[in-house]
N, C-alpha and C. Protein backbone atom coordinates (compact mmCIF):
# COMPACT_ATOMS: atom_id res chain seq x y z
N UNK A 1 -7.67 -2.57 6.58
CA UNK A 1 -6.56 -3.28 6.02
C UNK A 1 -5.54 -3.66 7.11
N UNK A 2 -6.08 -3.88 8.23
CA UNK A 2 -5.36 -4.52 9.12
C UNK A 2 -3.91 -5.75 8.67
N UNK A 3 -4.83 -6.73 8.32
CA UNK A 3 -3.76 -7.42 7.54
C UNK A 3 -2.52 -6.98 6.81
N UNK A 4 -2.91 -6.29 5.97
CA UNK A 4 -1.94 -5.39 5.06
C UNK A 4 -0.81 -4.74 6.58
N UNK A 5 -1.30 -3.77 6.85
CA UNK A 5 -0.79 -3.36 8.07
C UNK A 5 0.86 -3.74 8.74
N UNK A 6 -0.27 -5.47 9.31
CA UNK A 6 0.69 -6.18 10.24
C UNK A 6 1.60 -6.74 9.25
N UNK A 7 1.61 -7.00 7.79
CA UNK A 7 2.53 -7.63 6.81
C UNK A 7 3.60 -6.65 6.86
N UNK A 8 3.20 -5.41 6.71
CA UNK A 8 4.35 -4.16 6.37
C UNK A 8 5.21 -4.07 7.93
N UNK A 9 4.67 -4.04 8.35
CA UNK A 9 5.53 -4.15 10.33
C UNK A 9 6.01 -5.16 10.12
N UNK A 10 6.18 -6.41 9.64
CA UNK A 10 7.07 -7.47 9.76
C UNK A 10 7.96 -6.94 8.95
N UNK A 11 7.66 -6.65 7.73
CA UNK A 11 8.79 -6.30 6.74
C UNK A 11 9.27 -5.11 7.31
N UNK A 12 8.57 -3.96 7.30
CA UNK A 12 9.64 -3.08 8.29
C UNK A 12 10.97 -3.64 9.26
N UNK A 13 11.15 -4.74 10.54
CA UNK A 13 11.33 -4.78 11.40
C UNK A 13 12.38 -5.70 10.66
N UNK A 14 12.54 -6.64 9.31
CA UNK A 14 13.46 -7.22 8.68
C UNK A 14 14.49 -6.22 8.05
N UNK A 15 14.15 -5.28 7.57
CA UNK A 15 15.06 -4.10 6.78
C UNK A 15 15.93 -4.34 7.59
N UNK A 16 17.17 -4.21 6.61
CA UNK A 16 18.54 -3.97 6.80
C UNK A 16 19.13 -5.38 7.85
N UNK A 17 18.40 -6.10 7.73
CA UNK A 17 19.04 -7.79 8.45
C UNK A 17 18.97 -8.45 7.27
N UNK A 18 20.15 -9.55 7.97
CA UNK A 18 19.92 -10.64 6.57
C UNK A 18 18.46 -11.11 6.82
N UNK A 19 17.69 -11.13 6.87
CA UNK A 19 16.01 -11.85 6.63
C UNK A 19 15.50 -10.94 5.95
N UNK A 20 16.29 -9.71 5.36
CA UNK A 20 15.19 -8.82 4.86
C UNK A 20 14.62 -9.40 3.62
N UNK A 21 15.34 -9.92 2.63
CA UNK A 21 14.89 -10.52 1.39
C UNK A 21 14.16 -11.43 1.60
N UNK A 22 14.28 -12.54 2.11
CA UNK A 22 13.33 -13.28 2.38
C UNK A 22 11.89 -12.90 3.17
N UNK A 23 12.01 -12.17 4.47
CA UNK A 23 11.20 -12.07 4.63
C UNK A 23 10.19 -11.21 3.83
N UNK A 24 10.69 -10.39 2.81
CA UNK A 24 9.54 -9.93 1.72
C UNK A 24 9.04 -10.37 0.99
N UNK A 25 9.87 -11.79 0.62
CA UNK A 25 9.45 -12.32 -0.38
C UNK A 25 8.10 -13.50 0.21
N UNK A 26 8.36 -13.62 1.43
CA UNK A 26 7.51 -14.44 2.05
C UNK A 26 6.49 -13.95 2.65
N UNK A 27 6.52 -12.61 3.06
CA UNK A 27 4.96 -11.73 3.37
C UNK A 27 4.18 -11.11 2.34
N UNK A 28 5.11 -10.57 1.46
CA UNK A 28 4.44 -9.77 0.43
C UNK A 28 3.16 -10.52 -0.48
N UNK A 29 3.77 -11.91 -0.69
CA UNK A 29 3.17 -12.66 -1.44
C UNK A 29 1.70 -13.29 -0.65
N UNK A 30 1.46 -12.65 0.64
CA UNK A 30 0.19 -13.63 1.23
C UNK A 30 -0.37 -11.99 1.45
N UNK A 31 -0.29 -10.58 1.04
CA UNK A 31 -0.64 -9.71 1.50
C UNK A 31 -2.06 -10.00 0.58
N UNK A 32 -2.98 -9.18 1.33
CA UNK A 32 -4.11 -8.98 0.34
C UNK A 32 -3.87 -8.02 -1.03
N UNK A 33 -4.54 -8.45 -2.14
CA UNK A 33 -4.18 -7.37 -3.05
C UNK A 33 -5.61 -6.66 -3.35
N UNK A 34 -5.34 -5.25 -3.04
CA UNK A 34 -6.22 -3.90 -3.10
C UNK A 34 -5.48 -2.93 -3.53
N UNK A 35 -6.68 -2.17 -4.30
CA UNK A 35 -5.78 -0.79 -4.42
C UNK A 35 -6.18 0.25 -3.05
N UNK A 36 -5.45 1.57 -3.50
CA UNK A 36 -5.70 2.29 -2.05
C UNK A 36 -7.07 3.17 -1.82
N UNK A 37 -7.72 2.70 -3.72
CA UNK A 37 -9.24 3.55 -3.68
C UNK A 37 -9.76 2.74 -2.86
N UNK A 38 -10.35 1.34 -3.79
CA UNK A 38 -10.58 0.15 -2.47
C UNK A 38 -10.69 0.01 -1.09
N UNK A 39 -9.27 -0.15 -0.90
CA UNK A 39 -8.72 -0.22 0.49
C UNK A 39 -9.07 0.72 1.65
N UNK A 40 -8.66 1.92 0.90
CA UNK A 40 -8.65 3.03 2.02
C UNK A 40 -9.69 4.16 1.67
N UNK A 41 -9.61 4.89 0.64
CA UNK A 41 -10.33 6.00 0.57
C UNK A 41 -12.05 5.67 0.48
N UNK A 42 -12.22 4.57 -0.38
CA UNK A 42 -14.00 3.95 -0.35
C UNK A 42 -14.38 4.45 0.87
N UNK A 43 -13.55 3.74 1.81
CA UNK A 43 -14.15 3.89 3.46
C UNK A 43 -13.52 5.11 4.13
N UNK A 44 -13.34 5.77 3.77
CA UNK A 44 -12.64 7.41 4.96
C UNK A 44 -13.86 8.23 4.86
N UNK A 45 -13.95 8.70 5.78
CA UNK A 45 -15.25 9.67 6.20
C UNK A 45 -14.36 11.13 5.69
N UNK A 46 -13.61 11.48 6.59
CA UNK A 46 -13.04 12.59 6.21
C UNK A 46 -11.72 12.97 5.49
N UNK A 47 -11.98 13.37 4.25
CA UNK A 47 -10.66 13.66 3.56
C UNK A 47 -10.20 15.02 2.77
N UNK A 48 -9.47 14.87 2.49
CA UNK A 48 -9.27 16.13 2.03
C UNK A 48 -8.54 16.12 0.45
N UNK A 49 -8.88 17.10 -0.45
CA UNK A 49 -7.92 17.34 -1.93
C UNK A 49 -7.12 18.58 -1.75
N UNK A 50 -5.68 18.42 -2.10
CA UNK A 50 -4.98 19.22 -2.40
C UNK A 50 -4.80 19.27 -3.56
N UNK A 51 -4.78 20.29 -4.53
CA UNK A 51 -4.82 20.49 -5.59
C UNK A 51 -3.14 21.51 -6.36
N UNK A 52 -2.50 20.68 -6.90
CA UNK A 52 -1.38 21.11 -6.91
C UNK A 52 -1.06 19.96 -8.37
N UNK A 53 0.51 21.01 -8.95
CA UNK A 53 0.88 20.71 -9.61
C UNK A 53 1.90 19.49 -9.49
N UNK A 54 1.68 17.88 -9.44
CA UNK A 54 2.77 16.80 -9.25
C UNK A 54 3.21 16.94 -10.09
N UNK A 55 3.26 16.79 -11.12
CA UNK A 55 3.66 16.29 -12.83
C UNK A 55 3.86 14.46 -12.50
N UNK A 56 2.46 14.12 -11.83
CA UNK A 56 2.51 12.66 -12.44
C UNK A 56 0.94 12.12 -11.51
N UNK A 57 0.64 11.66 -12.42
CA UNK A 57 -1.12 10.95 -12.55
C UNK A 57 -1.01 9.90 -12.33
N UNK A 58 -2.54 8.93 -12.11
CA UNK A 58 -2.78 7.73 -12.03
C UNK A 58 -4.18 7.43 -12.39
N UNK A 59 -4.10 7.31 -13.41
CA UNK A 59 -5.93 7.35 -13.54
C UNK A 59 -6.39 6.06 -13.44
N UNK A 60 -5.62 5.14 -12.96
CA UNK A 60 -5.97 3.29 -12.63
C UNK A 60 -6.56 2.69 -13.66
N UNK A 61 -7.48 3.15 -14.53
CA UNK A 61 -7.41 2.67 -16.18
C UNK A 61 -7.85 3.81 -17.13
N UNK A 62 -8.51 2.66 -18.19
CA UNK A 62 -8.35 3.88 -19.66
C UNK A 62 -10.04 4.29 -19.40
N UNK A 63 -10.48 3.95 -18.56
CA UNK A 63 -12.02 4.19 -18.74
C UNK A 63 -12.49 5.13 -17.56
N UNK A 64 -11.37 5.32 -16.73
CA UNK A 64 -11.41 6.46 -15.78
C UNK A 64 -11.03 7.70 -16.27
């Protein structure tokens, strides 16, 4: 997710200038859209579960 990446470093580097609004509104919208199963975890070789109490889920739909 390279792409993704270099979009968030632009927007990072706008925070707190006047370009910040704009420039989010103008990167965000050409970012690729993925989720982070997709994106990131499909492809990680090594990961790890911590198993702990958040009090908040995401089961990404009703059929998961």
């Amino acid at each position: 997710m390279p792409k993704l990446y270099r979009g968030l470093l632009e927007i990072q580097k706008a925070l707190g200038t006047s370009k910040e609004e704009r420039t989010i509104e103008k990167v965000y919208r050409k970012l690729d859209k993925a989720s982070i199963d997709y994106g990131i975890m499909e492809k990680a070789r090594n990961t790890l579960v911590v198993k702990a109490d958040y009090l908040w889920d995401d089961v990404g739909n009703w059929q998961a």
